[in-house]
Protein backbone atom coordinates (compact mmCIF):
# COMPACT_ATOMS: atom_id res chain seq x y z
CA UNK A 1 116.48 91.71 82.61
CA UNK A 2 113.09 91.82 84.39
CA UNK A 3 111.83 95.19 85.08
CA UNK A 4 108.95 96.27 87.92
CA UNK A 5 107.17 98.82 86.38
CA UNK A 6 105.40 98.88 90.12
CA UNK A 7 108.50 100.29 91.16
CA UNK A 8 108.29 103.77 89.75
CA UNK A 9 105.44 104.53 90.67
CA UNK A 10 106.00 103.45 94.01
CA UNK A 11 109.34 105.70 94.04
CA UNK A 12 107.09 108.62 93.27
CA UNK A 13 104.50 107.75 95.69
CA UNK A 14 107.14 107.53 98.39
CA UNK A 15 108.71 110.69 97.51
CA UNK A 16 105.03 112.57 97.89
CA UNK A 17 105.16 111.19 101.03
CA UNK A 18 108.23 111.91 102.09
CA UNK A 19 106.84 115.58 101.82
CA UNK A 20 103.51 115.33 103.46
CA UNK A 21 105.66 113.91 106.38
CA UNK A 22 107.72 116.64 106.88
CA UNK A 23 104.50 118.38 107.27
CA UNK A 24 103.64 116.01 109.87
CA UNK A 25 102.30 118.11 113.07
CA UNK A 26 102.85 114.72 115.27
CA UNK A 27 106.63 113.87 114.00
CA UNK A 28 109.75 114.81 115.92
CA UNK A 29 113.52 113.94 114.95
CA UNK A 30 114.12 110.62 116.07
CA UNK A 31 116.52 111.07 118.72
CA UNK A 32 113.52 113.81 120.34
CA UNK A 33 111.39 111.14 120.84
CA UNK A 34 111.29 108.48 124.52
CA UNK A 35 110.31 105.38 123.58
CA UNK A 36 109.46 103.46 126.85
CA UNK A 37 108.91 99.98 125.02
CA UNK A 38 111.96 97.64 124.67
CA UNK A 39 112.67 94.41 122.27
CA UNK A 40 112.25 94.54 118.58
CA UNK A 41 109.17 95.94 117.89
CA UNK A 42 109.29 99.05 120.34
CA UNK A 43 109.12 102.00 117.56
CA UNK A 44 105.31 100.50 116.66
CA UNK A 45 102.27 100.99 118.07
CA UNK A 46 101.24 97.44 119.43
CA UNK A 47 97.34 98.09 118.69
CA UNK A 48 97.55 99.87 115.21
CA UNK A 49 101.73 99.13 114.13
CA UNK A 50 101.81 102.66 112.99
CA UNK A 51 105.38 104.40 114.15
CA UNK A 52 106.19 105.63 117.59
CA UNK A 53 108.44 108.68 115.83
CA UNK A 54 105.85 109.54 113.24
CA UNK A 55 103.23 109.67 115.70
CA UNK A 56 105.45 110.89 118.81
CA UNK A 57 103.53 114.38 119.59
CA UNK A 58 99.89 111.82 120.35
CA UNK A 59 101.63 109.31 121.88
CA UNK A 60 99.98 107.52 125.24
CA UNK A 61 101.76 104.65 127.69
CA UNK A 62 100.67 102.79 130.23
CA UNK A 63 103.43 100.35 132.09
CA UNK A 64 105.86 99.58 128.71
CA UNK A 65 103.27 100.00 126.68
CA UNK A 66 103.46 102.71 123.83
CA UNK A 67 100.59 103.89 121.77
CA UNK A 68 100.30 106.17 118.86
CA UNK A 69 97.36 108.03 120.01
CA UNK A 70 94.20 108.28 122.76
CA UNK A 71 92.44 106.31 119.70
CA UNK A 72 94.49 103.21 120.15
CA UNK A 73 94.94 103.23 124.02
CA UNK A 74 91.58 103.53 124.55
CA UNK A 75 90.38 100.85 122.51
CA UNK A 76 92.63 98.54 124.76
CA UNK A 77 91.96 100.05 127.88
CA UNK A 78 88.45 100.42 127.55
CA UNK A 79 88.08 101.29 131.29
CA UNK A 80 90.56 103.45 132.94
CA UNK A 81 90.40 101.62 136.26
CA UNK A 82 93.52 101.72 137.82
CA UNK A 83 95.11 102.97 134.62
CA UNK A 84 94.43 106.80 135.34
CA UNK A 85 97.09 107.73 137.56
CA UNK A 86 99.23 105.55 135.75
CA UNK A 87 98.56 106.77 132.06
CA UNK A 88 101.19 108.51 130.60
CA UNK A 89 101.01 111.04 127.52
CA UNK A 90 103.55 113.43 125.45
CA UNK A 91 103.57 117.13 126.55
CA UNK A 92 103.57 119.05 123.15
CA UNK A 93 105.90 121.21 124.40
CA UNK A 94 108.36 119.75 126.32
CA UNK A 95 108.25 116.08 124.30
CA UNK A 96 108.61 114.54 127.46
CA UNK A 97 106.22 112.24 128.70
CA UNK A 98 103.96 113.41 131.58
CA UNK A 99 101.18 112.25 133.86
CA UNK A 100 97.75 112.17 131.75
CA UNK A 101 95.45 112.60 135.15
CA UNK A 102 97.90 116.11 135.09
CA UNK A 103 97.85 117.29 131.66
CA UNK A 104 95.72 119.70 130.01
CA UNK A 105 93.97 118.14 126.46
CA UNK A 106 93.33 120.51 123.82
CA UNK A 107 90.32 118.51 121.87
CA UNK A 108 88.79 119.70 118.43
CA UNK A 109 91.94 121.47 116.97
CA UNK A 110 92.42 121.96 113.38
CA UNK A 111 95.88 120.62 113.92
CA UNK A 112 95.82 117.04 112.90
CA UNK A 113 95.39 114.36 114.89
CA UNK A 114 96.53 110.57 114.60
CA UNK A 115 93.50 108.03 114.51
CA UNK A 116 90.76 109.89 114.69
CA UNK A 117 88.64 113.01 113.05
CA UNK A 118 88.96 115.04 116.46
CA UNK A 119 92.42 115.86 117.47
CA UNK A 120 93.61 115.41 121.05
CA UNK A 121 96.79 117.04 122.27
CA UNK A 122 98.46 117.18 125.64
CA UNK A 123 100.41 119.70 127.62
CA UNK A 124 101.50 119.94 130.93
CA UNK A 125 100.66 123.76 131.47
CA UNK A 126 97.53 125.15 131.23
CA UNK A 127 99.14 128.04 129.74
CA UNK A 128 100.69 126.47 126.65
CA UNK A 129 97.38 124.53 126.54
CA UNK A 130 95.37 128.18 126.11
CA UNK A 131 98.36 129.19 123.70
CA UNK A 132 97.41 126.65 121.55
CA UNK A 133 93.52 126.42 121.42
CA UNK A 134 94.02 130.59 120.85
CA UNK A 135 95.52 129.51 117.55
CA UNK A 136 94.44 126.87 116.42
CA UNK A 137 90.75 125.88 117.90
CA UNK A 138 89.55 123.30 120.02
CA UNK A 139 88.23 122.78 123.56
CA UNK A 140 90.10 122.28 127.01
CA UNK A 141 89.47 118.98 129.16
CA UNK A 142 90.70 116.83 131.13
CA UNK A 143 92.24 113.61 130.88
CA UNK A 144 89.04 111.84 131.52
CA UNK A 145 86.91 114.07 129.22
CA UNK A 146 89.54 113.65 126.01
CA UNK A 147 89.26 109.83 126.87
CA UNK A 148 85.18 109.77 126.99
CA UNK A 149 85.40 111.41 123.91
CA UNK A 150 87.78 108.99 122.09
CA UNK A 151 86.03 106.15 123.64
CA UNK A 152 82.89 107.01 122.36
CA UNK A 153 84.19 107.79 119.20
CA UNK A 154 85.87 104.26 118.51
CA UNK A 155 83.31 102.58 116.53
CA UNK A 156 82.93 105.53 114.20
CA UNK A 157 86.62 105.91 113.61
CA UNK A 158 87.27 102.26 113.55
CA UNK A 159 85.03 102.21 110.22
CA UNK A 160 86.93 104.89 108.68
CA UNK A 161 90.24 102.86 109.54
CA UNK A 162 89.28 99.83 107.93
CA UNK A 163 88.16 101.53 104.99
CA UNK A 164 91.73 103.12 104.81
CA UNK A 165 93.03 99.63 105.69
CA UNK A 166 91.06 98.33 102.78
CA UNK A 167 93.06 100.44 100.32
CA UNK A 168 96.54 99.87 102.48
CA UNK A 169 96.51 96.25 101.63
CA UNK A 170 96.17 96.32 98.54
CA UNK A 171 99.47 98.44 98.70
CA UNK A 172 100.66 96.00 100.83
CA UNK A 173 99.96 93.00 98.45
CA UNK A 174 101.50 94.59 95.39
CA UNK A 175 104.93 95.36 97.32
CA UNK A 176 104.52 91.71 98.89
CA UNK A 177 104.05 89.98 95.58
CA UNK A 178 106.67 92.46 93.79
CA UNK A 179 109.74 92.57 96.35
CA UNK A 180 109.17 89.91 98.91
CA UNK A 181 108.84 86.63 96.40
CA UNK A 182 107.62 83.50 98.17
CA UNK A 183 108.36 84.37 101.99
CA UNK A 184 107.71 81.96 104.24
CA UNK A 185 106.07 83.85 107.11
CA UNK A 186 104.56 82.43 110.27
CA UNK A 187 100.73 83.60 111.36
CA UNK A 188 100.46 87.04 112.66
CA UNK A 189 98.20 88.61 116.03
CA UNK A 190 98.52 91.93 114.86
CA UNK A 191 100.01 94.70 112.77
CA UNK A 192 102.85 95.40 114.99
CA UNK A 193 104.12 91.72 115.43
CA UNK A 194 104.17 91.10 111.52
CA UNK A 195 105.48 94.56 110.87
CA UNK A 196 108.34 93.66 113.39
CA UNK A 197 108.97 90.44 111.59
CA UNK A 198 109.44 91.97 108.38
CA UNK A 199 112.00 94.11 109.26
CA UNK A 200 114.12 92.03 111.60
CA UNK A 201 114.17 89.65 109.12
CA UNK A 202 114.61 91.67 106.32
CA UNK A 203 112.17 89.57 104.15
CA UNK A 204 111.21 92.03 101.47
CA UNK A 205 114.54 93.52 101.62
CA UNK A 206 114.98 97.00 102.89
CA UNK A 207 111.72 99.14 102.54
CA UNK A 208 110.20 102.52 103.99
CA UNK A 209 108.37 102.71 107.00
CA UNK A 210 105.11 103.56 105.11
CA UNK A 211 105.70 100.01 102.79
CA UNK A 212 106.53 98.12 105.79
CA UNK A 213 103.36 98.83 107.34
CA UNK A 214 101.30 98.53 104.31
CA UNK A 215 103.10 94.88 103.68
CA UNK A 216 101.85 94.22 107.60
CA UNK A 217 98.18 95.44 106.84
CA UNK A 218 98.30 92.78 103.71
CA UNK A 219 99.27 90.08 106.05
CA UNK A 220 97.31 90.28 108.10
CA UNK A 221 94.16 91.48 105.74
CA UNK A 222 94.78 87.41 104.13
CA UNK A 223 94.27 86.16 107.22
CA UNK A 224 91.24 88.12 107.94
CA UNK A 225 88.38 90.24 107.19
CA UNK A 226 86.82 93.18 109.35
CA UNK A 227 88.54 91.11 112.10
CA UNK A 228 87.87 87.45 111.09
CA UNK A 229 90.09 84.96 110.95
CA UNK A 230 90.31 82.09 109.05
CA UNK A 231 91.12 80.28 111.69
CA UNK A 232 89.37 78.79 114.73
CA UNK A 233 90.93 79.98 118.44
CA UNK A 234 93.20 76.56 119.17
CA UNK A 235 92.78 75.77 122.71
CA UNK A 236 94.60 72.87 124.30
CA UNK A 237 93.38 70.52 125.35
CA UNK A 238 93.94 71.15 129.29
CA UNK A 239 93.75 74.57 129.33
CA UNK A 240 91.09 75.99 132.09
CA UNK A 241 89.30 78.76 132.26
CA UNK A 242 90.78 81.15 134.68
CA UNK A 243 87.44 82.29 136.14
CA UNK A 244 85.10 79.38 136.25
CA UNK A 245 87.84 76.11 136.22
CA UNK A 246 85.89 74.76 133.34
CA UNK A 247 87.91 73.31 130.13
CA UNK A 248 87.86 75.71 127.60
CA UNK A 249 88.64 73.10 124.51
CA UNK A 250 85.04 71.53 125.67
CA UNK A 251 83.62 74.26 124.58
CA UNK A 252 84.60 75.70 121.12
CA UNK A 253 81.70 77.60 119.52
CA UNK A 254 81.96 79.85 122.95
CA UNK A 255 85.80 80.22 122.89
CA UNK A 256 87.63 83.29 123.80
CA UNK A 257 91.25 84.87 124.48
CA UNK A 258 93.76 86.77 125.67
CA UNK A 259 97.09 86.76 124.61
CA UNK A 260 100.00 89.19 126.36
CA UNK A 261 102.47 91.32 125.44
CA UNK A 262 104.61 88.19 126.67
CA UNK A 263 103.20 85.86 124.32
CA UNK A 264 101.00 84.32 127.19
CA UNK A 265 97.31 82.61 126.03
CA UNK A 266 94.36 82.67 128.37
CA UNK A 267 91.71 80.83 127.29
CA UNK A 268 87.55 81.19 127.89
CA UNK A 269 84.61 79.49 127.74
CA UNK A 270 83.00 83.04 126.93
CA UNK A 271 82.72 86.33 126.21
CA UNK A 272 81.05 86.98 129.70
CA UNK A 273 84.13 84.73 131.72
CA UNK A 274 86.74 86.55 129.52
CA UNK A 275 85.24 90.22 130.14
CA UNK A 276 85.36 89.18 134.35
CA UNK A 277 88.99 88.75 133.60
CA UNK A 278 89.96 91.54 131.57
CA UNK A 279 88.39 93.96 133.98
CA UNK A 280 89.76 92.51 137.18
CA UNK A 281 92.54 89.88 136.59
CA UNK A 282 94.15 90.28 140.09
CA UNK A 283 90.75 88.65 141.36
CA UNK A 284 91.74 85.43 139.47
CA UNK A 285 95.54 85.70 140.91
CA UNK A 286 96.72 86.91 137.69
CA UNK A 287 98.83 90.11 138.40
CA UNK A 288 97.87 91.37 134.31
CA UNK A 289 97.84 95.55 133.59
CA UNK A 290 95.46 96.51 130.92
CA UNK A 291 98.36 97.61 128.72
CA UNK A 292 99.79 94.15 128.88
CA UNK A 293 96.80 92.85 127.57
CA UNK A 294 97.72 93.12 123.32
CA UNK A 295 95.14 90.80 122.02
CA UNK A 296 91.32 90.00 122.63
CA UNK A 297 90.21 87.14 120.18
CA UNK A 298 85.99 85.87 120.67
CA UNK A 299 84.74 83.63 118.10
CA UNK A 300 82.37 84.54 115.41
CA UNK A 301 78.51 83.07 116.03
CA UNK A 302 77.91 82.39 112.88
CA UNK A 303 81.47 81.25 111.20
CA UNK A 304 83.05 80.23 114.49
CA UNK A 305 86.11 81.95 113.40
CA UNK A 306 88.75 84.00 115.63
CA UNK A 307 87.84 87.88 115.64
CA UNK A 308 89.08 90.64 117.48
CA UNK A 309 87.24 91.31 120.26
CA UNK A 310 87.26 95.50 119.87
CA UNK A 311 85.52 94.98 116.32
CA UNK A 312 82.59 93.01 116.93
CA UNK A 313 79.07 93.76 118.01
CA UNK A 314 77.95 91.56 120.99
CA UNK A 315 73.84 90.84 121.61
CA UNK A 316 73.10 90.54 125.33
CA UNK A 317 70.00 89.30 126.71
CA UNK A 318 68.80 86.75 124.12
CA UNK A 319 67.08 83.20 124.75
CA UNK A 320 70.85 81.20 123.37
CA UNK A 321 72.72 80.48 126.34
CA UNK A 322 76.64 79.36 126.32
CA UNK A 323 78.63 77.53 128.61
CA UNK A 324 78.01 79.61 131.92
CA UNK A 325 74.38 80.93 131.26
CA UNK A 326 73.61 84.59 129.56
CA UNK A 327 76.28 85.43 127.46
CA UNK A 328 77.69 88.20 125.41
CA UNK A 329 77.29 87.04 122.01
CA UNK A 330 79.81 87.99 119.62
CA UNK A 331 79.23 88.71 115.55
CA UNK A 332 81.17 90.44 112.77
CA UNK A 333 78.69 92.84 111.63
CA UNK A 334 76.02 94.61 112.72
CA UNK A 335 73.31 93.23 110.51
CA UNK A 336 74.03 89.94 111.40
CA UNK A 337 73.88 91.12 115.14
CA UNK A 338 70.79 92.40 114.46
CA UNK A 339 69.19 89.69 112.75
CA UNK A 340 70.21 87.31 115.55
CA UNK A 341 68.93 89.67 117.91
CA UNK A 342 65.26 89.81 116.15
CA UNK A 343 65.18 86.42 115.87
CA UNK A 344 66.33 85.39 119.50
CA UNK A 345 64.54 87.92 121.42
CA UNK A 346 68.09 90.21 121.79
CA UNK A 347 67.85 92.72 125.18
CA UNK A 348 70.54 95.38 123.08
CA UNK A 349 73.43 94.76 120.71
CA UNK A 350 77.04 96.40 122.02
CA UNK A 351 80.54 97.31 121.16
CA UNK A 352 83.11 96.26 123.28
CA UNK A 353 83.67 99.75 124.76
CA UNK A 354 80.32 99.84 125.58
CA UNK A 355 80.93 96.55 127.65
CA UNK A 356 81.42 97.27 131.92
CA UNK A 357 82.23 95.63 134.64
CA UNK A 358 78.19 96.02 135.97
CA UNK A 359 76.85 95.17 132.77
CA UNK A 360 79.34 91.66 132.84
CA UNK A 361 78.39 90.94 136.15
CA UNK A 362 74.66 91.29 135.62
CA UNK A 363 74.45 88.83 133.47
CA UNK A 364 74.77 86.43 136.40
CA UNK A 365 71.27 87.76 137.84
């Protein structure tokens, strides 16, 4: 009989966890918790996959959209917009979800938080909001202040995340290779989608939350690195460029796009054409929320590979030009960034929260 040593150590590993997550500030009993997504893969976060129970206390919507944390809605809603008086967050107190332009953030806590190093928790009285920061620390804001401060802590956390990612998938790829044989599994956008996959379809069998994720993070980690893809962004052939009209497919080292929560492609012929759109869709007759908006892919400079738009570090004002003039020129890492930059007369090097509407639209001057 064949025996998976793997296995008991993973039993033990599980069973630590089980009681760290009973210590889990952000947890609440299952049927405590509002989930406002629907279809298969409501319970995960569609930016990070983590679990919409485990993660209840932090959790942000906007539309149907459920996040784990201010961490992961603001890295896809990198402008509030029209999204602030249609954010939603989880009162701490009540567990029901509230208004975020009306709640009262306690920031800085030494309660833990869920995606970052600075907590961020939400009430909807000032009172309980005092309560809390009398015991346990941290600073009163507002909704806009908690999300300047996890927007402009993205990059930094985002590098601590993939580090923990790192070690994730290599969870992931010993519970793969152990329980889940020679699946056949279609190509993955994000955490969430394979995470769903696995467990509608049962593919490793029945696992924990915890494994299921970690499988996810291995999935998609063999598909990509820091963001990259080994694949190019496949355009069709007719597809146009919902800004300028210009064939996108003519154009592949520039390529670019946005996928929705409904499984809908639109398709660039830039960074600069794609940023127009995700900052004001309704000017191109596309009625799109931010929160509908589930995946930015740009291509790589260098590789020409599909990357996630949120991890890559864009040059602006060099002398390479793309399709539609000055562009915002996507890389995977800051050194190369900075090398092209040095060598092409670069104006800055950004991250994509750093990217607004102005700074798009002056690239057209």
């Amino acid at each position: 009989m064949k025996t998976y040593p793997f296995l008991g150590i993973l039993l033990i590993l599980l069973l630590s966890a089980s009681t760290i997550l009973a210590q889990m500030p952000q947890t609440v009993p299952a049927d405590q918790a509002q989930l406002l997504q629907s279809g298969p893969g409501k319970l995960y976060c569609p930016n990070c996959g983590m679990n919409l129970v485990k993660f209840y206390k932090t959790s942000h919507a906007l539309g149907d959209q459920q996040y784990c944390s201010l961490h992961c809605f603001s890295e896809v809603n990198s402008e509030l917009n029209g999204a602030r008086d249609k954010a939603q967050v989880v009162d701490f107190t009540s567990l029901k979800f509230i208004p975020a332009a009306k709640a009262h953030y306690v920031v800085g806590s030494d309660v833990k938080g869920t995606m970052t190093m600075t907590s961020k928790y939400a009430f909807a009285e000032k009172a309980d909001a005092e309560a809390f920061a009398s015991d346990h620390g941290g600073e009163i804001m507002s909704f806009e202040a908690a999300f300047a401060v996890a927007s402009k802590a993205l990059a930094k956390e985002n590098q601590m995340i993939a580090k923990k990612r790192k070690s994730a998938a290599e969870k992931g790829r010993k519970i793969f290779e152990t329980m889940c044989g020679d699946a056949d599994l279609p190509a993955f956008s994000s955490i969430a989608e394979a995470k769903t996959h696995l467990v509608a379809n049962q593919t490793c069998g029945e696992l924990k939350d915890g494994q299921y994720q970690a499988v996810a993070i291995y999935l998609i980690s063999r598909e990509s690195t820091d963001g990259i893809s080994t694949e190019k962004i496949e355009v069709p052939e007719k597809a146009k460029c919902p800004v300028c009209g210009m064939y996108a497919a003519l154009y592949p080292d520039w390529t670019a796009e946005i996928i929705t929560n409904e499984g809908v492609h639109y398709y660039f012929d830039g960074v600069k054409d794609m940023m127009k759109f995700y900052f004001e869709p309704d000017r191109y007759h596309v009625p799109l929320e931010a929160g509908q908006m589930v995946r930015i892919n740009v291509s790589d400079y260098y590789n020409l590979k599909a990357m996630d738009a949120h991890r890559a570090w864009y040059v602006i004002g060099s002398n390479v030009f793309g399709p539609m003039g000055n562009e915002l020129i996507p890389f995977r890492t800051e050194d190369e960034a900075e090398t092209f930059s040095k060598d092409h007369s670069g104006d800055s090097i950004v991250r994509f929260d750093e990217i607004t509407k102005d700074l798009v639209h002056g690239l057209d001057k």
